[in-house]
Protein backbone atom coordinates (compact mmCIF):
# COMPACT_ATOMS: atom_id res chain seq x y z
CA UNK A 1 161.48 -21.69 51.81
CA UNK A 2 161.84 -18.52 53.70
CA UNK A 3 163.79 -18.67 57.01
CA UNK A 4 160.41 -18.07 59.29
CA UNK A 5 159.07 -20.87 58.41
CA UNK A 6 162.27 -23.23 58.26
CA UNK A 7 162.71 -22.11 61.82
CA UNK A 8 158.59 -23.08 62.45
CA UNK A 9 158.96 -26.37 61.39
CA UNK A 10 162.23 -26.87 63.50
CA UNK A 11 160.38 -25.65 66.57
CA UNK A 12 157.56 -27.75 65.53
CA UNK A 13 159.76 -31.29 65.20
CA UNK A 14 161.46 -30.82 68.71
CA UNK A 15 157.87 -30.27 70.19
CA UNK A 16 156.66 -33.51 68.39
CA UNK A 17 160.11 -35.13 69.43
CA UNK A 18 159.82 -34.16 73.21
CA UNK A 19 156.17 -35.13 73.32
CA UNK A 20 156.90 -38.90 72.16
CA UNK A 21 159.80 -38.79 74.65
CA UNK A 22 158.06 -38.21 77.72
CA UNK A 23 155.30 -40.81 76.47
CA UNK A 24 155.27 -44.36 77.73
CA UNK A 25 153.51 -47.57 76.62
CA UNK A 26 152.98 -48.39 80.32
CA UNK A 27 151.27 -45.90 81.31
CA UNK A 28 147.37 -47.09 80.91
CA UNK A 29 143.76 -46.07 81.94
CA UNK A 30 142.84 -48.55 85.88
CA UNK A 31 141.81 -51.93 85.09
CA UNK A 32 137.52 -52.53 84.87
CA UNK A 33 136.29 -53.93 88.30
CA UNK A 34 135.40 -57.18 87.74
CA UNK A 35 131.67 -57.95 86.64
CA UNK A 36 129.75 -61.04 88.19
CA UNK A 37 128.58 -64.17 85.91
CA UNK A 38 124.64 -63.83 86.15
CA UNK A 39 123.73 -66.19 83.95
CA UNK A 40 122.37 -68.56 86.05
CA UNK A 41 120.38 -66.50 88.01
CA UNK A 42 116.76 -66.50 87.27
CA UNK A 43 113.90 -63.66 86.82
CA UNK A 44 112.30 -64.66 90.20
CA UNK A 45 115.72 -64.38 92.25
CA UNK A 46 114.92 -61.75 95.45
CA UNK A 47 117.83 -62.54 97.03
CA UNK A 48 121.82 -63.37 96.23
CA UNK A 49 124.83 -63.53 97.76
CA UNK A 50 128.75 -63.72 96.57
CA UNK A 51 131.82 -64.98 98.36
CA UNK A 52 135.15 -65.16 97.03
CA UNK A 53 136.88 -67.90 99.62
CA UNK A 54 140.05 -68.52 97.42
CA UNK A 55 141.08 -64.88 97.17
CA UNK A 56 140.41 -64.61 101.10
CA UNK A 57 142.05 -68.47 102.39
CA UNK A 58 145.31 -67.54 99.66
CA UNK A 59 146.04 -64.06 101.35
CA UNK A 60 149.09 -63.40 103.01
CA UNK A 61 147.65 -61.81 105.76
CA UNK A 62 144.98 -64.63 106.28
CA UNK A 63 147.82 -66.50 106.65
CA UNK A 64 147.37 -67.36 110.65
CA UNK A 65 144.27 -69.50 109.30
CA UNK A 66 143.84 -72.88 109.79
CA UNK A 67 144.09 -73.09 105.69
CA UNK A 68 145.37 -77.06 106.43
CA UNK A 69 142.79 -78.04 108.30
CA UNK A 70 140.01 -76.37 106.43
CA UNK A 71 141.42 -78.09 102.86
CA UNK A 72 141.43 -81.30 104.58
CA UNK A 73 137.69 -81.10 105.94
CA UNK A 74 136.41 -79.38 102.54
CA UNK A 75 138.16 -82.75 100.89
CA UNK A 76 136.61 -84.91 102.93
CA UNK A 77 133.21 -83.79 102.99
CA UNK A 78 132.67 -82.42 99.32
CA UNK A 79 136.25 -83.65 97.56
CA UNK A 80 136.74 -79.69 97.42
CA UNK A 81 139.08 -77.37 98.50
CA UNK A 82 137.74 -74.17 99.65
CA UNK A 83 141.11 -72.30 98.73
CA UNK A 84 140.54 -73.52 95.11
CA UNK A 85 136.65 -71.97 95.15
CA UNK A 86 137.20 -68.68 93.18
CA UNK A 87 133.90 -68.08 93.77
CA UNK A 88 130.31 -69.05 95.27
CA UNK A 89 127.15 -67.58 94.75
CA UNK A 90 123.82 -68.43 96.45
CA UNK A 91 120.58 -67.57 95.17
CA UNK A 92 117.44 -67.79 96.61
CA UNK A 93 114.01 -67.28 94.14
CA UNK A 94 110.54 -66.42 95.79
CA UNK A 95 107.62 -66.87 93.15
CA UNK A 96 105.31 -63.57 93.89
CA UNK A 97 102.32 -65.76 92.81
CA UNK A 98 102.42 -68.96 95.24
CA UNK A 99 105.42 -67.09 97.71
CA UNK A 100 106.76 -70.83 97.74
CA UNK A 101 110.82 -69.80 97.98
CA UNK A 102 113.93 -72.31 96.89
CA UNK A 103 117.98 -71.18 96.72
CA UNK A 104 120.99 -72.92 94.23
CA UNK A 105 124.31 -72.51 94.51
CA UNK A 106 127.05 -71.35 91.81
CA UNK A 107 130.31 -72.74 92.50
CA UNK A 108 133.19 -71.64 90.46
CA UNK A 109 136.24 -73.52 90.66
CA UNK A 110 139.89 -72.21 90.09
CA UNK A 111 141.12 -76.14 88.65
CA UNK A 112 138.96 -78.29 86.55
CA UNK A 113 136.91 -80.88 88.32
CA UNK A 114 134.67 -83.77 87.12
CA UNK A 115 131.27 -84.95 88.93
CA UNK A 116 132.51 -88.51 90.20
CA UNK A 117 134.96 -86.47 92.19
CA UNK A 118 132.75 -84.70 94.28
CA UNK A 119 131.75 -86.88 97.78
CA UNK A 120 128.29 -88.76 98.32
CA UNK A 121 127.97 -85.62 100.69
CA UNK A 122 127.95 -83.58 98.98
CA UNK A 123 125.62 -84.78 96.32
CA UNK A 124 123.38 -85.78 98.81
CA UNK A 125 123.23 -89.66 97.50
CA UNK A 126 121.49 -88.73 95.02
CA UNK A 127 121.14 -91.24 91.78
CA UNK A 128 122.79 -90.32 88.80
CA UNK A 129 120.51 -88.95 85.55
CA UNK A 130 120.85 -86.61 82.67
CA UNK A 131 120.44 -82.81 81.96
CA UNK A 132 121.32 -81.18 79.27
CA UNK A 133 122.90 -84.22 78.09
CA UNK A 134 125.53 -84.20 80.28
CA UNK A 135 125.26 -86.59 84.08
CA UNK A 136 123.19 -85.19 86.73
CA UNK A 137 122.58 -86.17 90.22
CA UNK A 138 119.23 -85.64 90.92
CA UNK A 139 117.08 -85.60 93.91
CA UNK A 140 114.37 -87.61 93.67
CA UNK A 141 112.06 -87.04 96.91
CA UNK A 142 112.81 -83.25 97.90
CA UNK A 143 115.28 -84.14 100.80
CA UNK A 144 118.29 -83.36 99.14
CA UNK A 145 120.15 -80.62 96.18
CA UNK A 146 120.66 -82.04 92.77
CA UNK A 147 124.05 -81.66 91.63
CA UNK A 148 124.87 -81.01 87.80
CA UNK A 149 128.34 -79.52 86.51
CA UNK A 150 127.71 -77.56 83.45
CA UNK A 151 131.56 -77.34 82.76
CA UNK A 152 134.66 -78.81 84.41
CA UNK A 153 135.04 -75.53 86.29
CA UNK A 154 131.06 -74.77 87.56
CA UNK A 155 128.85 -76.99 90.50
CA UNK A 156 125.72 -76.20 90.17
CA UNK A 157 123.61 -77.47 93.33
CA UNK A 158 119.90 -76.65 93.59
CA UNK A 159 116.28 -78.30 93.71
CA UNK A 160 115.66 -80.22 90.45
CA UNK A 161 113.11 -77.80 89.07
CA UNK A 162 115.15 -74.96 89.84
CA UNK A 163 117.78 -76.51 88.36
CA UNK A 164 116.14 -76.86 84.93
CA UNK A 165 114.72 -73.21 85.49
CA UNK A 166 118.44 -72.01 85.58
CA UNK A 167 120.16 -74.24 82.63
CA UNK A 168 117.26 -72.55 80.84
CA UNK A 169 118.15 -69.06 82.06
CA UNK A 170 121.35 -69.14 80.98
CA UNK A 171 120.56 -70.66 76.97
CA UNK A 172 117.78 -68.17 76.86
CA UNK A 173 118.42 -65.08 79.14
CA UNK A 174 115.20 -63.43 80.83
CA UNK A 175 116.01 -60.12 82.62
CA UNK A 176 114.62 -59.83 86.27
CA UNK A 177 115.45 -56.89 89.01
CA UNK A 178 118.40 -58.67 90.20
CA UNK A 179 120.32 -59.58 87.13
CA UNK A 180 120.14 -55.86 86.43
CA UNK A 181 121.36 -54.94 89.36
CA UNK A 182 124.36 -57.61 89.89
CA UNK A 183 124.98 -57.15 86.51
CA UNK A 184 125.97 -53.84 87.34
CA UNK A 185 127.72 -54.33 90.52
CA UNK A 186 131.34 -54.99 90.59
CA UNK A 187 132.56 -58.26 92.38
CA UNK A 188 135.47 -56.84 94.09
CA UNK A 189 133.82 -57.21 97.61
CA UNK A 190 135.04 -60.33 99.74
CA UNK A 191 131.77 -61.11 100.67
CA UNK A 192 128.33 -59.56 99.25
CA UNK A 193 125.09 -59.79 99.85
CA UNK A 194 121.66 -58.09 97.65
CA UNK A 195 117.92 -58.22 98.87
CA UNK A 196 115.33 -57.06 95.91
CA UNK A 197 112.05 -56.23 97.06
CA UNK A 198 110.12 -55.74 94.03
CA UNK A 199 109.39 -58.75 92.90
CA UNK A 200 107.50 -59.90 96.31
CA UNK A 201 106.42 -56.09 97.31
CA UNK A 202 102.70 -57.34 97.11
CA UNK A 203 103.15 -60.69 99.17
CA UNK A 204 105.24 -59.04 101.93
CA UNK A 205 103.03 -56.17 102.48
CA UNK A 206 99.95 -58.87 103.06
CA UNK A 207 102.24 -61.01 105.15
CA UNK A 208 102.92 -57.46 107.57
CA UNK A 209 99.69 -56.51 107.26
CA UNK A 210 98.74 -60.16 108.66
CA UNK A 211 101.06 -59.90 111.90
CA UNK A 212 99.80 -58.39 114.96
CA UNK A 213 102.43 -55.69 116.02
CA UNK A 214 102.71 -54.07 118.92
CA UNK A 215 101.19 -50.33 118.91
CA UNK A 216 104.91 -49.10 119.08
CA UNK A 217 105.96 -51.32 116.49
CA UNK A 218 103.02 -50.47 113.59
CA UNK A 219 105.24 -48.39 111.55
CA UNK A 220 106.74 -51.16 110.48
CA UNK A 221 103.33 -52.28 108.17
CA UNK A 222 105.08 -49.61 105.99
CA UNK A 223 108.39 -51.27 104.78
CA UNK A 224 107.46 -53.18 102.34
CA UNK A 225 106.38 -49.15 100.67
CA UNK A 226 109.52 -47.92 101.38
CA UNK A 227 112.41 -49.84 100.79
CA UNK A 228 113.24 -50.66 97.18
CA UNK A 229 116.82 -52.96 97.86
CA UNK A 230 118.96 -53.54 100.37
CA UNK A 231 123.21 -54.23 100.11
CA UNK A 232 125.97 -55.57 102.22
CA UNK A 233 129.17 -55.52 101.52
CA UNK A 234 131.89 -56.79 103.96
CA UNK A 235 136.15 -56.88 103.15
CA UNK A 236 138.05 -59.12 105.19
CA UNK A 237 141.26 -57.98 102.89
CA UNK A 238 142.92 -54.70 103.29
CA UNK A 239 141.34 -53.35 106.47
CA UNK A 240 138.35 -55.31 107.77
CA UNK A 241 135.26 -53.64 106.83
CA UNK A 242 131.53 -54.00 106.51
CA UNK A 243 128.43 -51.55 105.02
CA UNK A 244 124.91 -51.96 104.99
CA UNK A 245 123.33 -49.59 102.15
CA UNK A 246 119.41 -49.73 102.18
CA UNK A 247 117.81 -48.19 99.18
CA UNK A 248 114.35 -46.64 99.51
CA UNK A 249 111.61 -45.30 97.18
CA UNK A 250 112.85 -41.87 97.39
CA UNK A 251 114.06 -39.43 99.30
CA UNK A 252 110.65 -38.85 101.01
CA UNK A 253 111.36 -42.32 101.79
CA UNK A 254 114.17 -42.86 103.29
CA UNK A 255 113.79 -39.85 105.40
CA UNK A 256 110.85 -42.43 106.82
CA UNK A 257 113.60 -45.24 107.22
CA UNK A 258 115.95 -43.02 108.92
CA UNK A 259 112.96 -42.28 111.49
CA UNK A 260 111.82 -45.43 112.09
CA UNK A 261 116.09 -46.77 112.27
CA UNK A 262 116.51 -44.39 114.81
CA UNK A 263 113.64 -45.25 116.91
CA UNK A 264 114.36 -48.56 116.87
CA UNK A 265 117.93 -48.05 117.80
CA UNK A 266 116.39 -45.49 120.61
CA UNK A 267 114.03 -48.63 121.69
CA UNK A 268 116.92 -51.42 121.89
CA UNK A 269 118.58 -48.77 123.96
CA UNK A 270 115.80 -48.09 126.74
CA UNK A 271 115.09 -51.83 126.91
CA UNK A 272 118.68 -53.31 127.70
CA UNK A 273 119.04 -49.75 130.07
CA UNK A 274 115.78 -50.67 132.00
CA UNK A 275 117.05 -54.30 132.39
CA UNK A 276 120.32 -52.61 134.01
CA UNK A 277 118.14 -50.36 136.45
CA UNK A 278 116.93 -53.34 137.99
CA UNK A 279 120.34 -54.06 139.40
CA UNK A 280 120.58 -49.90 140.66
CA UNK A 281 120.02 -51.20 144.43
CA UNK A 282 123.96 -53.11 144.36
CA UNK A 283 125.49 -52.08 147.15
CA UNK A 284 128.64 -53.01 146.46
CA UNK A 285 130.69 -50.26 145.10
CA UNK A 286 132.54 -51.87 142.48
CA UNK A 287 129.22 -53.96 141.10
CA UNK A 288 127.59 -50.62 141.02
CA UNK A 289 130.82 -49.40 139.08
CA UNK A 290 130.51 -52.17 136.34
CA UNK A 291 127.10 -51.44 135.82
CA UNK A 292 127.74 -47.94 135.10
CA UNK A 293 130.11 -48.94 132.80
CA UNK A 294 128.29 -51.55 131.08
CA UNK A 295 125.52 -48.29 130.79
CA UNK A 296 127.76 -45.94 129.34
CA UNK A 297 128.93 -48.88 126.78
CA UNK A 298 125.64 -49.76 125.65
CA UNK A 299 125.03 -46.20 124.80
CA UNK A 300 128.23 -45.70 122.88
CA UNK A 301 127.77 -48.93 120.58
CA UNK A 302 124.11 -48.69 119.80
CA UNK A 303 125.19 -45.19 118.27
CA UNK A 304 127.97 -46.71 116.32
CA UNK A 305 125.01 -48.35 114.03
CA UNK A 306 122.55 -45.20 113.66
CA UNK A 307 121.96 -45.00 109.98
CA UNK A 308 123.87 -41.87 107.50
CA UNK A 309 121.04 -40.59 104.83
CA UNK A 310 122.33 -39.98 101.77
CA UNK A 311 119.90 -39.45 99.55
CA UNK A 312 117.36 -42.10 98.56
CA UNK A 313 119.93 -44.27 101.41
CA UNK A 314 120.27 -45.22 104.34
CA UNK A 315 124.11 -46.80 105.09
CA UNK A 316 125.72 -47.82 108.09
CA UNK A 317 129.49 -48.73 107.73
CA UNK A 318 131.62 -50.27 110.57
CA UNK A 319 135.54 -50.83 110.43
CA UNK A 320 137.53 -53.59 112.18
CA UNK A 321 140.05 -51.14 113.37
CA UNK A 322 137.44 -48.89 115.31
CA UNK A 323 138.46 -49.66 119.04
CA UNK A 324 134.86 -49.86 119.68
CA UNK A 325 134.32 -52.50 117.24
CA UNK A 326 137.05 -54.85 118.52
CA UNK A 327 135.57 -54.47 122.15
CA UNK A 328 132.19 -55.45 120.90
CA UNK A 329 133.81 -58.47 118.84
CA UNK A 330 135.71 -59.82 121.41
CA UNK A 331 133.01 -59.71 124.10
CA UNK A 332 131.44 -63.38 122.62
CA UNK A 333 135.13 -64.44 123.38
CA UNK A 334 135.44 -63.71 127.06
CA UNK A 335 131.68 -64.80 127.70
CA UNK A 336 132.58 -68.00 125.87
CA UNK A 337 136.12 -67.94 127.96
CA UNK A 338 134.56 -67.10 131.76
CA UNK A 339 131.77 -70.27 130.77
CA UNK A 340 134.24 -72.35 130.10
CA UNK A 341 136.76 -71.38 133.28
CA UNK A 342 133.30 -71.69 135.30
CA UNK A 343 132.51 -75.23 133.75
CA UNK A 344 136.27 -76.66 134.70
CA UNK A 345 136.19 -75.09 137.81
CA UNK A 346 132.45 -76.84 138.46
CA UNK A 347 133.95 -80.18 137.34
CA UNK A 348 137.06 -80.16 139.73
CA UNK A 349 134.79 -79.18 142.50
CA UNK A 350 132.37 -82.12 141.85
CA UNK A 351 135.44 -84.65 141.11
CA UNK A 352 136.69 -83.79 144.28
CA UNK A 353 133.52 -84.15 146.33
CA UNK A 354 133.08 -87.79 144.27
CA UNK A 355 136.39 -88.96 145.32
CA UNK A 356 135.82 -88.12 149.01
CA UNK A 357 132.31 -89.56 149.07
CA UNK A 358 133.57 -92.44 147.55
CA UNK A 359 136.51 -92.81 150.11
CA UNK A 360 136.58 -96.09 152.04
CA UNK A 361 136.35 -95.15 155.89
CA UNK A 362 139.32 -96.49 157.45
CA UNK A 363 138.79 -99.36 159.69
CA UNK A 364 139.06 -98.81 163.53
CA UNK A 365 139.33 -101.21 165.90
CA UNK A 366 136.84 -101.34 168.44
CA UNK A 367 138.47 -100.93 172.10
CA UNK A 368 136.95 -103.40 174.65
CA UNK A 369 134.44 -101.69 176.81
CA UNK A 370 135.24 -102.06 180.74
CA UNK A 371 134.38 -105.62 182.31
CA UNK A 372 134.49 -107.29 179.35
C-alpha cells in the first residue's frame, strides 16, 4: 500500500470517527401534532366542535380555578370529573334532504369508567337496553340523549337513531366533508370549533332566499355561494388566544366576504354612534366627556375585529394580552358590579323606609284643655 493512500484512509477514519462523535441518539425530528378520533362522526355532520377540559382544569396556570368545586358538581350531576375528560367532542348532523338537524357527544375519558356509574342525570332516566351487544340507555320518547359506552374509556350520548347511525360509522367508515377535514386538523387547540357548508349549501341558500332582508342587508342572499367552511380556534394555555378563519370559494370570493365584513362592521359602528348622538345635548361637562370617550372606544374595538384576507380567507385573531381586549372583557364585570352596588343600595333604602313606616308612634298624653 503506497503511503498516499495509507494517509487517505487515516484522514478518512478520523472524519468517520468525529462524525459519530458529535452525533447523538437524542437528538430527533418534533413530535406529530396530535390527530382527532373521527370515527364516530357521520357523513351528514355540518358542524363539530372539540374541547380538551383535562389538559385546561390540570394546568398550572389554571390553577386559581375553582378545580374543587367544579369536580364535586361534575360528580354529582354526571358521576364525572371534568379534570379526568381528556376530551369532548360535539357533533351536530343536518340531513340536506329533510334539513331535520340532531348533535351526539364523544366523551373520552382519561380513567376507565363503567355505565352504572354515570348519574340518572346524566342518562336522562332513561331505561336500560342493548346495542351492539353491550347495555344501552335509551330514550324512548325523544325527551332525552341515549347513553351507550362503547369502551370503558368512551360516553357516547346522542338521539337513539343517531346513535345507531354512528356505531355504524365507525364498523363501516363512510367519508363525508368533515371527517376529511378533522381528519386533517391537528387537536392541539384548547377549544375548536368547524362549520361545513357543503353538505346543506342547497337548503341554506332557499332558507336566505326565503327571509325578507332589509335593502341594506341583501348581500347577504349570497353566503351560502361564497363561503365554503368556517374555523375557530381559541387557547386558554400559553397566552390566551382566539382566531376565526372563514374559508371561501375562492379568492374572487372572499374578496366578496371581506366587503360585505367590512360593511357590516362599518354598519354596527354608525348604529351604536347614532344611539350616542342622541345624548350630544348633555350639558354637563364631564357626561359630555364620557360620551366622547365611550365614541372614541367604540371606534377603536369594532376595528380590532375587521377581517385580514389571505387568500381564499378571511381571519380575525384576538389575543388576551391586547390591552384593548382586557378592557372589552372586563366591561360585563363592572356592568354586572355597578347592578349589583345599585340593587344593595335600592334594598337598604327600601329597608329603611319599611322600618320607619312600620315604627309605632310614641304615645303622648293628651294635656287637659282649659276649663276642664
Amino acid at each position: 500500500m503506497s503511503r498516499n493512500n495509507a494517509a487517505g484512509i487515516v484522514w478518512m477514519t478520523i472524519l468517520c470517527v468525529s462524525l459519530l462523535s458529535s452525533w447523538s441518539p437524542a437528538q430527533s425530528l418534533p413530535a406529530a401534532p396530535p390527530k382527532l378520533d373521527v370515527s364516530y362522526v357521520t357523513p351528514d355532520v355540518v358542524f363539530a366542535a372539540v374541547a380538551h377540559p383535562r389538559r385546561v382544569l390540570t394546568a398550572p396556570e389554571m390553577d386559581v380555578l375553582p378545580i374543587e368545586v367544579i369536580a364535586a358538581f361534575g360528580i354529582k350531576k354526571w358521576g364525572i370529573d371534568p379534570a379526568g375528560v381528556d376530551e369532548v367532542l360535539f357533533i351536530a348532523e343536518v340531513h340536506s334532504e329533510t334539513a331535520e338537524s340532531s348533535g351526539a357527544f364523544v366523551i373520552r375519558l382519561a380513567k376507565p369508567c363503567s355505565l352504572a356509574q354515570l348519574r340518572p342525570a346524566f342518562k336522562g332516566r332513561t331505561p336500560e337496553s342493548q346495542l351492539d351487544g353491550k347495555p344501552c340507555y335509551r330514550d324512548t320518547d325523544g325527551k332525552a340523549l341515549s347513553v351507550f359506552m362503547p369502551n370503558d374509556r368512551t360516553v357516547l350520548s346522542a338521539p337513539y337513531e343517531m346513535l345507531e347511525r354512528m356505531i355504524a360509522q365507525q364498523a363501516k367508515p363512510v367519508e363525508g366533508p368533515m371527517t376529511r377535514l378533522l381528519g386533517d386538523m391537528d387537536a392541539s387547540d384548547d377549544l375548536f370549533a368547524v362549520f361545513v357548508m357543503d353538505r346543506i349549501r342547497s337548503v341554506t341558500r332557499e332558507a336566505m332566499a326565503a327571509i325578507p332582508w332589509p335593502p341594506e342587508f341583501e348581500p347577504v342572499r349570497r353566503l351560502p355561494d361564497l363561503v365554503t367552511t368556517v374555523d375557530v380556534n381559541v387557547n386558554f394555555l400559553g397566552g390566551a388566544r382566539a382566531l376565526v378563519s372563514v374559508r371561501a370559494k375562492d379568492e374572487v370570493a372572499a374578496a366578496e366576504l371581506e366587503t360585505m365584513a367590512n360593511r357590516a362592521l362599518q354598519m354596527l359602528e354608525e348604529n351604536v354612534l347614532s344611539k350616542s348622538a342622541e345624548g350630544s345635548a348633555i350639558v354637563d361637562p364631564a357626561e359630555h366627556a364620557l360620551a366622547a370617550y365611550v365614541d372614541r372606544m367604540t371606534r377603536r374595538m369594532i376595528r380590532k375585529f375587521q377581517p385580514v384576507r389571505k387568500g381564499d380567507r378571511l381571519v380575525v385573531s384576538v389575543r388576551a394580552d391586547d390591552p384593548d381586549i382586557r378592557f372589552l372583557v372586563s366591561i360585563p364585570f363592572w356592568i354586572q358590579t355597578k347592578t349589583t352596588v345599585q340593587r344593595v343600595l335600592d334594598t337598604t333604602n327600601k329597608s329603611t323606609m319599611r322600618r320607619s313606616v312600620e315604627q309605632p308612634v310614641a304615645h303622648r298624653e293628651v294635656e287637659p284643655q282649659d276649663g276642664r
